[in-house]
Protein backbone atom coordinates (compact mmCIF):
# COMPACT_ATOMS: atom_id res chain seq x y z
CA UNK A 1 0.00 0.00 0.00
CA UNK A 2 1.31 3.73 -0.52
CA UNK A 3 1.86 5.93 2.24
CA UNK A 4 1.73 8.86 0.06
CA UNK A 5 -1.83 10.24 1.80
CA UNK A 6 -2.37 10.91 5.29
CA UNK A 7 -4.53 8.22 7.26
CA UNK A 8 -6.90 10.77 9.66
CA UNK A 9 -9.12 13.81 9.64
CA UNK A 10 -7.56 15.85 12.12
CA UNK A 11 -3.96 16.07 10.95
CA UNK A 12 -2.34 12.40 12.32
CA UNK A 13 0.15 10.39 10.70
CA UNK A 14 -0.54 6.86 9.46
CA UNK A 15 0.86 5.02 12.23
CA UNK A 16 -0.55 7.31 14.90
CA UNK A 17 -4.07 6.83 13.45
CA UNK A 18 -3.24 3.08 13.13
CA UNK A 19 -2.54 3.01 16.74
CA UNK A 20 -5.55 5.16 17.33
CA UNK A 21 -7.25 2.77 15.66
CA UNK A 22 -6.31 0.09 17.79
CA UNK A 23 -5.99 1.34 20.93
CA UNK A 24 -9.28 2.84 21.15
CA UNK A 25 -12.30 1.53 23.02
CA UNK A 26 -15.00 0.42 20.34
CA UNK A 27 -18.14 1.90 20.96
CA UNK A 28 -20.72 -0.64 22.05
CA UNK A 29 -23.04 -2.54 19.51
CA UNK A 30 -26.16 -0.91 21.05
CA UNK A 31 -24.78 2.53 20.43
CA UNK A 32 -23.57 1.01 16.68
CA UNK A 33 -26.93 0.28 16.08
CA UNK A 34 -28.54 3.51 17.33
CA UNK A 35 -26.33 5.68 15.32
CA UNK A 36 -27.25 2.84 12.20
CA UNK A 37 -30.91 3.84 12.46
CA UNK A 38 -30.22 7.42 12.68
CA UNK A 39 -28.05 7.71 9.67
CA UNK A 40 -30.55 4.77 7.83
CA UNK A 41 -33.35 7.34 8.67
CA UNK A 42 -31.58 10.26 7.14
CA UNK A 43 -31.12 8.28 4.34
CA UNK A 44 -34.61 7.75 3.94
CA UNK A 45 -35.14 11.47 3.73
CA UNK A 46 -32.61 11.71 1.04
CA UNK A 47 -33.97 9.24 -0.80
CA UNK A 48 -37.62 10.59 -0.83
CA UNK A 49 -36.45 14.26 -1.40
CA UNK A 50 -34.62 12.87 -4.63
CA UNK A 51 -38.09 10.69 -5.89
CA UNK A 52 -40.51 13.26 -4.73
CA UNK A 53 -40.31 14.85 -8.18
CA UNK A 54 -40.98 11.52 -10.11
CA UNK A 55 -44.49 11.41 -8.70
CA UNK A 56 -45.79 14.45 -9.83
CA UNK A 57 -43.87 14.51 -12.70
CA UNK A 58 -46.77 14.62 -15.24
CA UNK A 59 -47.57 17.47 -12.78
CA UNK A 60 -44.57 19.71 -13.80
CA UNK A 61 -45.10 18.61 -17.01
CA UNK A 62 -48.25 20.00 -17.91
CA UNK A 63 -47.46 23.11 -15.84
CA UNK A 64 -44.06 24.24 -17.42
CA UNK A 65 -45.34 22.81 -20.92
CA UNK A 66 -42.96 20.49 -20.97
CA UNK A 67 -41.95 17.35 -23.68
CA UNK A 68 -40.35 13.96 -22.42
CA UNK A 69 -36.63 14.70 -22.64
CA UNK A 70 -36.88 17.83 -20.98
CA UNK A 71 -38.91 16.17 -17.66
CA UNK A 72 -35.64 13.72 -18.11
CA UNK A 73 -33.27 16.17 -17.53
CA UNK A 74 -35.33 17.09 -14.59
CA UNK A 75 -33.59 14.23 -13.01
CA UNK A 76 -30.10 14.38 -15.03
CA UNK A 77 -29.40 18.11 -13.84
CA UNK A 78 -29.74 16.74 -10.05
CA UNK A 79 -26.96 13.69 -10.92
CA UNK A 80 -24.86 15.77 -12.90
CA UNK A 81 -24.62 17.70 -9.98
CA UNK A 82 -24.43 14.95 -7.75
CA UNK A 83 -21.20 12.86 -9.22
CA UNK A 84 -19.30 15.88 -9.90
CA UNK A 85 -19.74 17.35 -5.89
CA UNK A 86 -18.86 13.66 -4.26
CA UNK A 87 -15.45 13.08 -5.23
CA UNK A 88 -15.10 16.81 -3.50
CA UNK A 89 -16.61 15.21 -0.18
CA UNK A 90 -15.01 12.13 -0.27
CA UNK A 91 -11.71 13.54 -0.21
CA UNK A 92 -13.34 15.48 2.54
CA UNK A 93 -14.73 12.92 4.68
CA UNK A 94 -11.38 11.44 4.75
CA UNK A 95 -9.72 13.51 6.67
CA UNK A 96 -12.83 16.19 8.36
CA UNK A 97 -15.03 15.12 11.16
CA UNK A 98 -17.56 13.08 9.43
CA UNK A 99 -20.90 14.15 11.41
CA UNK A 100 -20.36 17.68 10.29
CA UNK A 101 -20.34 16.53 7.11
CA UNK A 102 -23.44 14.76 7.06
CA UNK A 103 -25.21 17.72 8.97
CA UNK A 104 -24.16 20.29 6.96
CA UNK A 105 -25.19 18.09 3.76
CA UNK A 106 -28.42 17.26 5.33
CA UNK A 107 -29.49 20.97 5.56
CA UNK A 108 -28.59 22.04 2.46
CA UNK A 109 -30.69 19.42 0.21
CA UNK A 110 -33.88 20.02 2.87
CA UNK A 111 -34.01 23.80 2.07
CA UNK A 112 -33.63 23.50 -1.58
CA UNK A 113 -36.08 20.63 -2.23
CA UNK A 114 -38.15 23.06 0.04
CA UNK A 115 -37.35 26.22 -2.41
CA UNK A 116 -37.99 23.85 -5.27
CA UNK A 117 -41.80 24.52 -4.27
CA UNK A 118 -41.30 28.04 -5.12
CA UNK A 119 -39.79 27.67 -8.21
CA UNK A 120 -41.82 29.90 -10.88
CA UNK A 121 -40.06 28.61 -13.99
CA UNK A 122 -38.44 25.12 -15.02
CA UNK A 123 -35.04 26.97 -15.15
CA UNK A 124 -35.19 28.10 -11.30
CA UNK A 125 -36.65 23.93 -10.67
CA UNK A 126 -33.22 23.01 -12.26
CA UNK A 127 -30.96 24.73 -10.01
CA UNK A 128 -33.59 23.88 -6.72
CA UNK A 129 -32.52 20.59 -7.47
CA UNK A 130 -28.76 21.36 -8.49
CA UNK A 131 -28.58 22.46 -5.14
CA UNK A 132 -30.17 19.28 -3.81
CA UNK A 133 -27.43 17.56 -5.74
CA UNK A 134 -25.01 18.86 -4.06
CA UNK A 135 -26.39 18.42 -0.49
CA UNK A 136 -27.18 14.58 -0.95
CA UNK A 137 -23.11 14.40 -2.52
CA UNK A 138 -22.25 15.16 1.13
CA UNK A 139 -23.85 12.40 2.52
CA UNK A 140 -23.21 9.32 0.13
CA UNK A 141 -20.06 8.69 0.36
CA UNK A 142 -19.30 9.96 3.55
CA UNK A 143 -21.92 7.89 6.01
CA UNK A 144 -21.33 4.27 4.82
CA UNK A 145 -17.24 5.04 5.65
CA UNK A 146 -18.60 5.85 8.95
CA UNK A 147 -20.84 2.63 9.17
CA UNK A 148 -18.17 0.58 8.49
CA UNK A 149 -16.01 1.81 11.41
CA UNK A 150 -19.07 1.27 12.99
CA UNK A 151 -19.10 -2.69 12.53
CA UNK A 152 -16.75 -5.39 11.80
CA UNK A 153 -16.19 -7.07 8.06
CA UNK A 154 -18.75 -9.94 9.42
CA UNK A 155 -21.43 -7.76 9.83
CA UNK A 156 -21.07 -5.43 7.34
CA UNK A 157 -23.47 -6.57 4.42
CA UNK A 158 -26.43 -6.80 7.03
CA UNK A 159 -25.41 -3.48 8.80
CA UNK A 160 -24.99 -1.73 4.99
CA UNK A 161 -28.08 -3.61 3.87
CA UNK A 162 -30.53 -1.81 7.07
CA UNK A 163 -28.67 1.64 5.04
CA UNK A 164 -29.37 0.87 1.73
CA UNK A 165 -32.67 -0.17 2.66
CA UNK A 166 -33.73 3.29 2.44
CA UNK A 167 -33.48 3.54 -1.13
CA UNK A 168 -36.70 1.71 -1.45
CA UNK A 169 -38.03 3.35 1.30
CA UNK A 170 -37.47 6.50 0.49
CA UNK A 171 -38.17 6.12 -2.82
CA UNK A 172 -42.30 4.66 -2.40
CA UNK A 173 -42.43 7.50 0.28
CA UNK A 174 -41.17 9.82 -2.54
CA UNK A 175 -43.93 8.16 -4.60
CA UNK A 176 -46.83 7.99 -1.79
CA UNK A 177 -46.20 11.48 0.09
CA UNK A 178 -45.74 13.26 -3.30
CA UNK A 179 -48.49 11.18 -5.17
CA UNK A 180 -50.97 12.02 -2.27
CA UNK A 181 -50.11 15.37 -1.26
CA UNK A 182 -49.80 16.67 -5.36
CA UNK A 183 -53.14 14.88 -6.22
CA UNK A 184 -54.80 17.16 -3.33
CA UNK A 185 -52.50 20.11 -2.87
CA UNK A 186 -50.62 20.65 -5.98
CA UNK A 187 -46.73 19.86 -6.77
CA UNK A 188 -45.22 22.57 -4.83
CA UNK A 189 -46.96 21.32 -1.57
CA UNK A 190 -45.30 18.03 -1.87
CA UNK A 191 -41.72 19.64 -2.36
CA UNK A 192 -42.57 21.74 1.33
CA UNK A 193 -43.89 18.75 2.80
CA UNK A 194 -40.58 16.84 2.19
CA UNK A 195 -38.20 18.93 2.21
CA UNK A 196 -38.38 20.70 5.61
CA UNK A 197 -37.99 17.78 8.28
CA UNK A 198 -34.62 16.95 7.40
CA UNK A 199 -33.13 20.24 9.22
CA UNK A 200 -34.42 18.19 12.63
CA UNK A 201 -32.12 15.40 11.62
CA UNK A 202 -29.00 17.40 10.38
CA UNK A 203 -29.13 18.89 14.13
CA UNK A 204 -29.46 15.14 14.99
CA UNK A 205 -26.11 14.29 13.03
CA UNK A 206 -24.15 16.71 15.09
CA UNK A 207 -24.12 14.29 17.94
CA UNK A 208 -22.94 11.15 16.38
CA UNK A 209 -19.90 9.85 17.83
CA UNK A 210 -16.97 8.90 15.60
CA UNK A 211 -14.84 6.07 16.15
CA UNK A 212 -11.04 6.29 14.73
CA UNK A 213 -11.05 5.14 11.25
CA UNK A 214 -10.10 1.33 10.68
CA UNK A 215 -11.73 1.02 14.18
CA UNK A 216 -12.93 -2.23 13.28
CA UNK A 217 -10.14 -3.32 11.25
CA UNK A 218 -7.68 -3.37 13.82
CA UNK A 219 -5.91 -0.17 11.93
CA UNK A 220 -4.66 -2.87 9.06
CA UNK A 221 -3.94 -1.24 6.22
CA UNK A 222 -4.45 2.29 7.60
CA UNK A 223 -2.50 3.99 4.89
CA UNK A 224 -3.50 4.02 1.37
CA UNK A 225 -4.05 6.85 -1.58
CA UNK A 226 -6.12 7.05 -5.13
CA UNK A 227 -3.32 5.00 -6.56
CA UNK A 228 -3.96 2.12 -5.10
CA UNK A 229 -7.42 2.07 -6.27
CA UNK A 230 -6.20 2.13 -9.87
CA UNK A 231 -5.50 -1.71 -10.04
CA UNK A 232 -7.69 -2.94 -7.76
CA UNK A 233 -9.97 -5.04 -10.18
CA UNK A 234 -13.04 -6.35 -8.10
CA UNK A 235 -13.68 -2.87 -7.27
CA UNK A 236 -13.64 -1.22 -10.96
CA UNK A 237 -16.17 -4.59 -11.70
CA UNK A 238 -18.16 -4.05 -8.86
CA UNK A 239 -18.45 -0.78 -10.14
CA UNK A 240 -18.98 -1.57 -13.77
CA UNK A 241 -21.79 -3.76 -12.43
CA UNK A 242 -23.32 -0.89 -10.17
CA UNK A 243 -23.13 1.64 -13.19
CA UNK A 244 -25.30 -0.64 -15.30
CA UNK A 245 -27.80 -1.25 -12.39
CA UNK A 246 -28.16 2.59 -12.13
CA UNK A 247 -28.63 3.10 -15.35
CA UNK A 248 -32.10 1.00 -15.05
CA UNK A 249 -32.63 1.64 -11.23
CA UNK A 250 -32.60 5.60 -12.17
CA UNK A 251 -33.77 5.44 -15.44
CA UNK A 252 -37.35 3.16 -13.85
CA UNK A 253 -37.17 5.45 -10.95
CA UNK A 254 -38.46 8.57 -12.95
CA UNK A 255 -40.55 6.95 -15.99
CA UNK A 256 -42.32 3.59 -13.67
CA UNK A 257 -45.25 6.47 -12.35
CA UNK A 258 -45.52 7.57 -15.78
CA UNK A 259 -45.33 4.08 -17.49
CA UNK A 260 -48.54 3.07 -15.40
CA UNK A 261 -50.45 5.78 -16.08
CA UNK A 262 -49.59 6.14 -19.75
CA UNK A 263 -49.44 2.96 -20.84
CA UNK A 264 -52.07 1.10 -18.40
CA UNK A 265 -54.34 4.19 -17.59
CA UNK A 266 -53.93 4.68 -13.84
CA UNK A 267 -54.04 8.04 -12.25
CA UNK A 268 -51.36 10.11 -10.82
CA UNK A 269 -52.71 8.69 -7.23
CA UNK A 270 -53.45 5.29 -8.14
CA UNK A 271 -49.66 4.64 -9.67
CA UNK A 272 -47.84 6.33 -6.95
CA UNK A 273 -49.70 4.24 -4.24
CA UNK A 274 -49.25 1.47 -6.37
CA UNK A 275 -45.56 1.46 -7.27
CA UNK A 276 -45.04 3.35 -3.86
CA UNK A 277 -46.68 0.16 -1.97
CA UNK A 278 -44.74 -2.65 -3.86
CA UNK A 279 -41.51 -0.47 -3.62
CA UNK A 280 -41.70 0.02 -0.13
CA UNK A 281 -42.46 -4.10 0.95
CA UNK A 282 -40.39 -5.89 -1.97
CA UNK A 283 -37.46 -3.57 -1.82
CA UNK A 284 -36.67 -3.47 2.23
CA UNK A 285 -37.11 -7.32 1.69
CA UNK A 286 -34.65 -8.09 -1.14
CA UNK A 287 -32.14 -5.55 0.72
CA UNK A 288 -32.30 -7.57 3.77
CA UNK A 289 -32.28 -10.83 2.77
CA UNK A 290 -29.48 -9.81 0.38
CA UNK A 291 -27.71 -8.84 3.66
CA UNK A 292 -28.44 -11.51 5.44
CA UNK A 293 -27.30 -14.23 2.89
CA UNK A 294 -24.10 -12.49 2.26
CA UNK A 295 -23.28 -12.63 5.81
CA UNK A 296 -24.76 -16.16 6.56
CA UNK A 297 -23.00 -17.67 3.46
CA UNK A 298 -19.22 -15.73 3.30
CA UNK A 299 -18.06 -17.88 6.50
CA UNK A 300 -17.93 -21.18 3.43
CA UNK A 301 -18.42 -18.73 0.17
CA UNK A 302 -15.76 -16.02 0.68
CA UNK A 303 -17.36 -14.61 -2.10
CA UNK A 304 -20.80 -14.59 -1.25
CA UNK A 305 -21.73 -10.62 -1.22
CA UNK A 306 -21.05 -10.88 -5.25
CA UNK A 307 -22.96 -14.35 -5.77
CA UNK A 308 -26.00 -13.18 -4.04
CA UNK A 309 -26.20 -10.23 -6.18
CA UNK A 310 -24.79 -11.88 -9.37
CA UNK A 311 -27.52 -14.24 -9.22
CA UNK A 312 -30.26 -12.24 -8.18
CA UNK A 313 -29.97 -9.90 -10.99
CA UNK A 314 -29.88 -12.56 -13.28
CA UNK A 315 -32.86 -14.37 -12.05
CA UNK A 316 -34.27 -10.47 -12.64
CA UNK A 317 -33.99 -10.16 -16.12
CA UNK A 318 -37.34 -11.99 -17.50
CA UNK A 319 -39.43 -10.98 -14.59
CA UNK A 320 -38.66 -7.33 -15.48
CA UNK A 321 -39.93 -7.85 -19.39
CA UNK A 322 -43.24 -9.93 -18.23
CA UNK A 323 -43.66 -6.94 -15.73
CA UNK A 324 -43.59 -4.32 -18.83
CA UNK A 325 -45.18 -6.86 -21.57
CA UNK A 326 -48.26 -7.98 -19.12
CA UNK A 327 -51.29 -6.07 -19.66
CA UNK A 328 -53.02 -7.57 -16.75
CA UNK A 329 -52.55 -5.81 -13.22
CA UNK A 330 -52.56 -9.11 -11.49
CA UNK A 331 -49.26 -9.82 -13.46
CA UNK A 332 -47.69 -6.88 -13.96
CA UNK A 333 -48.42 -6.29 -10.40
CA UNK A 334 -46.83 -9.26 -8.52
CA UNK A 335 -44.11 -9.57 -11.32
CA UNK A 336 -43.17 -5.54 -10.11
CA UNK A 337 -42.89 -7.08 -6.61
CA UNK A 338 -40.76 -10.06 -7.53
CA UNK A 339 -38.37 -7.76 -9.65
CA UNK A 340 -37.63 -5.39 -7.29
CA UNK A 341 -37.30 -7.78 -4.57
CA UNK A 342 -34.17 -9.86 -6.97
CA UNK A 343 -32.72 -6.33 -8.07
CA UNK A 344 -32.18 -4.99 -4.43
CA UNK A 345 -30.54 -8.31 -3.05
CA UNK A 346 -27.20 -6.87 -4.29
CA UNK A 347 -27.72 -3.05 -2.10
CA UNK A 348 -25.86 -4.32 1.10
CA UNK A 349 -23.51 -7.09 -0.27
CA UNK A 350 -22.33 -4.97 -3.05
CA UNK A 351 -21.51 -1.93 -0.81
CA UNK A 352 -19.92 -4.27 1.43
CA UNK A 353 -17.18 -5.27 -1.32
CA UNK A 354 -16.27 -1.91 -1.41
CA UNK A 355 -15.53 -1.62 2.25
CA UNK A 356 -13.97 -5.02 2.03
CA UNK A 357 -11.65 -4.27 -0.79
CA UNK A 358 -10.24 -0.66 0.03
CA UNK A 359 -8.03 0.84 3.61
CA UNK A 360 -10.02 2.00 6.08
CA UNK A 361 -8.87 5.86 5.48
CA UNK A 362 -9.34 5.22 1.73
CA UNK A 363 -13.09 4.05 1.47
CA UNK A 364 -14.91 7.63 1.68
CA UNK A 365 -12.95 8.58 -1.47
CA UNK A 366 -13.58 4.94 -2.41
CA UNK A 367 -17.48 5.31 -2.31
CA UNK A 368 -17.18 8.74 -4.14
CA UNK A 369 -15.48 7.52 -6.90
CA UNK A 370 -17.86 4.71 -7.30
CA UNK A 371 -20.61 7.04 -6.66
CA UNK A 372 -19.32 9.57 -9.49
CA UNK A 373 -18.45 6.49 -12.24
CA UNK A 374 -22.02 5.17 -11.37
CA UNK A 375 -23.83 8.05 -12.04
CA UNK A 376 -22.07 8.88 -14.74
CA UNK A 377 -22.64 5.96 -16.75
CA UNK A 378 -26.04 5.35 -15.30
CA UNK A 379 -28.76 7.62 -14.06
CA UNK A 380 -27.53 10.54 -15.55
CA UNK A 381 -27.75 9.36 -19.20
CA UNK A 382 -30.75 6.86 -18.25
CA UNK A 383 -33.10 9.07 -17.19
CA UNK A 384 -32.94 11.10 -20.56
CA UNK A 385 -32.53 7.83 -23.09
CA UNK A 386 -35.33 6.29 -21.77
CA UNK A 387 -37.25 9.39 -22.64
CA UNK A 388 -35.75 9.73 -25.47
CA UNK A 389 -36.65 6.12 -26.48
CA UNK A 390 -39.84 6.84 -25.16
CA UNK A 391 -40.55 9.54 -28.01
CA UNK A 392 -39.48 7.27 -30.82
CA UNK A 393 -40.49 4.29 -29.95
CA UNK A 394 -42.97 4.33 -26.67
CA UNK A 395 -42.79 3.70 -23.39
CA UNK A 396 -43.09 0.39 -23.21
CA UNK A 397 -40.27 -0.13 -25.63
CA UNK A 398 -38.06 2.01 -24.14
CA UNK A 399 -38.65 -0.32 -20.61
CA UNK A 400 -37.93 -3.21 -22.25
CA UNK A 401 -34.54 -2.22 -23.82
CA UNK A 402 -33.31 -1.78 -19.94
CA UNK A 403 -33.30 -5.91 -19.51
CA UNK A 404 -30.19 -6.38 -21.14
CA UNK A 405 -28.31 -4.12 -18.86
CA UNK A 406 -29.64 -5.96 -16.08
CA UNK A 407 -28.17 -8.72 -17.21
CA UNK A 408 -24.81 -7.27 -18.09
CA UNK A 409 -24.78 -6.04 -13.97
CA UNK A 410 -25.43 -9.71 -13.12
CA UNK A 411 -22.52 -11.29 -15.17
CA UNK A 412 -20.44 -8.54 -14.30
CA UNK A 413 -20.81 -9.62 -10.63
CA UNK A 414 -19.93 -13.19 -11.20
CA UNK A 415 -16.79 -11.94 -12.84
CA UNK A 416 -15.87 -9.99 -9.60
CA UNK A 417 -15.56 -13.34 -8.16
CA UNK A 418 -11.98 -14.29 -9.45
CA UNK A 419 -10.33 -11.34 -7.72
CA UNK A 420 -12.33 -10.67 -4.71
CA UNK A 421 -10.35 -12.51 -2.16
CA UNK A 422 -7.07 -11.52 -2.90
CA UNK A 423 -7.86 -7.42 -3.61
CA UNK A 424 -9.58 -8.14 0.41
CA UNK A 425 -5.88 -9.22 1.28
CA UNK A 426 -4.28 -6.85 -0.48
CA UNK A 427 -6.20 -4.12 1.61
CA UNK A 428 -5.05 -5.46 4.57
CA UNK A 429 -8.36 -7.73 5.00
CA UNK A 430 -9.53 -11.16 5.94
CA UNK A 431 -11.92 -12.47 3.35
CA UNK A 432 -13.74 -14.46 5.84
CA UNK A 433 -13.51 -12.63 8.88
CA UNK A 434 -15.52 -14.03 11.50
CA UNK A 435 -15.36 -11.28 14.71
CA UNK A 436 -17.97 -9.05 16.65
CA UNK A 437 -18.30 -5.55 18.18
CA UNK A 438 -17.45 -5.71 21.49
CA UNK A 439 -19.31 -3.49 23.61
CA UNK A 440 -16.89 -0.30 25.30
């Protein structure tokens, strides 16, 4: 590993945080966990600030006069934003106190998805969520880093699957809060409505303790820079395969409302309590049974967080087309539920190879890289070519195209395989660690 980089956030040297590292008390599972649901809840909120817009999409739409590709870059703007801003705060949250971080990032997207109501032009909507962009880039790379020093490697995919759980979550609350809220109020009253409890929570974040970095990994490999992400190839796979799920996760994020009530004539209420209500049972369930297998299988499959999700999003491919072929609810329906449940088995375990294969004080920067390459290559462009297939060729078509890629995430997975266990090793990392928090 290089020693080029500094280890801590306050101004250490590599061995000194190393020592830190190991010298220092862990804090006790119970206060692991309480911190987990406060950060998992925050998440939530950034999750359902981010979706709120998909739900009253056709909303906007009519309002501004808008045509498909431009309510696409509705959604695109926000990413752009997004993936250029994290690599900014993961270099941050390597080396600043982390809960400032999150607080400070936690404000700022609640008061612009709050102004967002106020917008009086798409132009001023576009930089609303711009600045919403930028708030949530605070948070995503920074608060899993923290997790991790939070639990050990053997708990890791469960601990990161509870997190990532509020993707789904957040998401059908995006879908429910702003489907209900905008079919009564209006749009604007659903941006207010979501927007303004997250300032409770970034005064929450201030009060989060933070253990020493590599906390849990008994300050192994406590030195590392950018360079030694370069050839670390289960992590640029796991990020290929990531990229290509975004690209359909985003892409169906935006256009699924629209989809139902375009193409099987439900109203704006009726297909955000629809696709809010699957979202928020089937994807918490994939995410933590994901989780749960990862960490239940990688004592005899060291390389069970990429098997779970290689095989899940393979078994995902031909439920998603009968889900967007099917004209009959009960189908299209249930197979909705069984596609999202295999697509969000990978959230935890997949996240968890990232921890697992980078130094402790390298893994904020770690996460915003793969957060910027994912984006890149996925929602930002998705979001916009489904629209744009959607005005050539339908809707429907445009869905269906997004199978492929699902299948190209899965294989890509399985490919991760090969070099998992010795890029783990190479961090400094057991592949099948087997130890516990220990309470302080």
């Amino acid at each position: 590993m290089s020693s080029a980089e500094p280890g801590g956030g306050s101004g250490t040297s590599p061995s000194a945080g190393a020592a830190a590292a190991g010298m220092a008390p862990r804090l006790s599972l119970r206060y692991a966990y309480g911190a987990l649901a406060l950060l998992t809840v925050i998440n939530v909120l950034n999750y359902l600030d981010r979706s709120v817009g998909s739900a009253v999409l056709e909303n906007i739409k009519a309002e501004f006069t808008l045509n498909d590709t431009q309510c696409g870059l509705l959604m695109s703007v926000f990413l752009a934003v997004y993936l250029v801003a994290s690599p900014i705060f993961g270099h941050l949250g390597d080396r600043w106190p982390r809960r400032y971080l999150i607080a400070a990032s936690v404000a700022l997207w609640s008061v612009a998805t709050a102004l967002g109501g106020m917008a009086g032009s798409f132009a001023a909507l576009l930089w609303t969520r711009a600045a919403v962009g930028v708030g949530e880039a605070g948070y995503g790379p920074v608060s899993p880093a923290l997790i991790a020093d939070y639990f050990p490697p053997a708990r890791r995919s469960t601990a990161l699957s509870v997190f990532y759980a509020a993707i789904p979550i957040g998401f059908a609350l995006g879908y429910l809060v702003g489907g209900w809220v905008g079919g009564h109020y209006g749009w604007r009253a659903a941006f207010y409505v979501v927007g303004l409890p997250g300032l409770a929570f970034a005064a929450a974040a201030c009060f989060l303790r933070e253990p020493p970095r590599g906390a849990q990994d008994g300050g192994a490999a406590a030195s590392a820079s950018y360079r030694d992400l370069l050839g670390n190839r289960t992590y640029w796979t796991n990020t290929a395969a990531l990229a290509a799920l975004t690209f359909v996760m985003g892409g169906l994020a935006l256009w699924l409302p629209a989809f139902l009530q375009r193409e099987r004539g439900l109203s704006v209420v009726e297909s955000a309590a629809g696709s809010g209500l699957v979202l928020v049972i089937a994807g918490p369930l994939g995410t933590a049974v994901g989780g749960w297998l990862a960490d239940r299988l990688r004592p005899r499959w060291p390389t069970a967080p990429l098997l779970v999700s290689g095989i899940g999003l393979l078994l995902g491919v031909p439920v998603c087309v009968l889900a967007a072929l099917s004209p009959d609810p009960r189908v299209y329906w249930s197979a909705f539920f069984v596609a999202e449940t295999l697509l969000f088995l990978n959230t935890g375990p997949l996240n968890a190879v990232i921890v697992s294969v980078t130094a402790p004080n390298l893994r904020a920067r770690a996460f915003a890289i793969n957060i910027a390459v994912i984006h890149a290559l996925g929602d930002v462009l998705s979001p916009l070519a489904i629209g744009a297939l959607s005005t050539w060729l339908g809707l429907t078509w445009a869905f269906l195209l997004t199978a492929p890629v699902i299948g190209l995430s899965g294989i890509l997975c399985l490919v991760a395989m090969r070099t998992y266990a010795a890029d783990v090793r190479a961090a400094g990392g057991d592949p099948t660690p087997r130890e516990r928090p220990t309470a302080a």
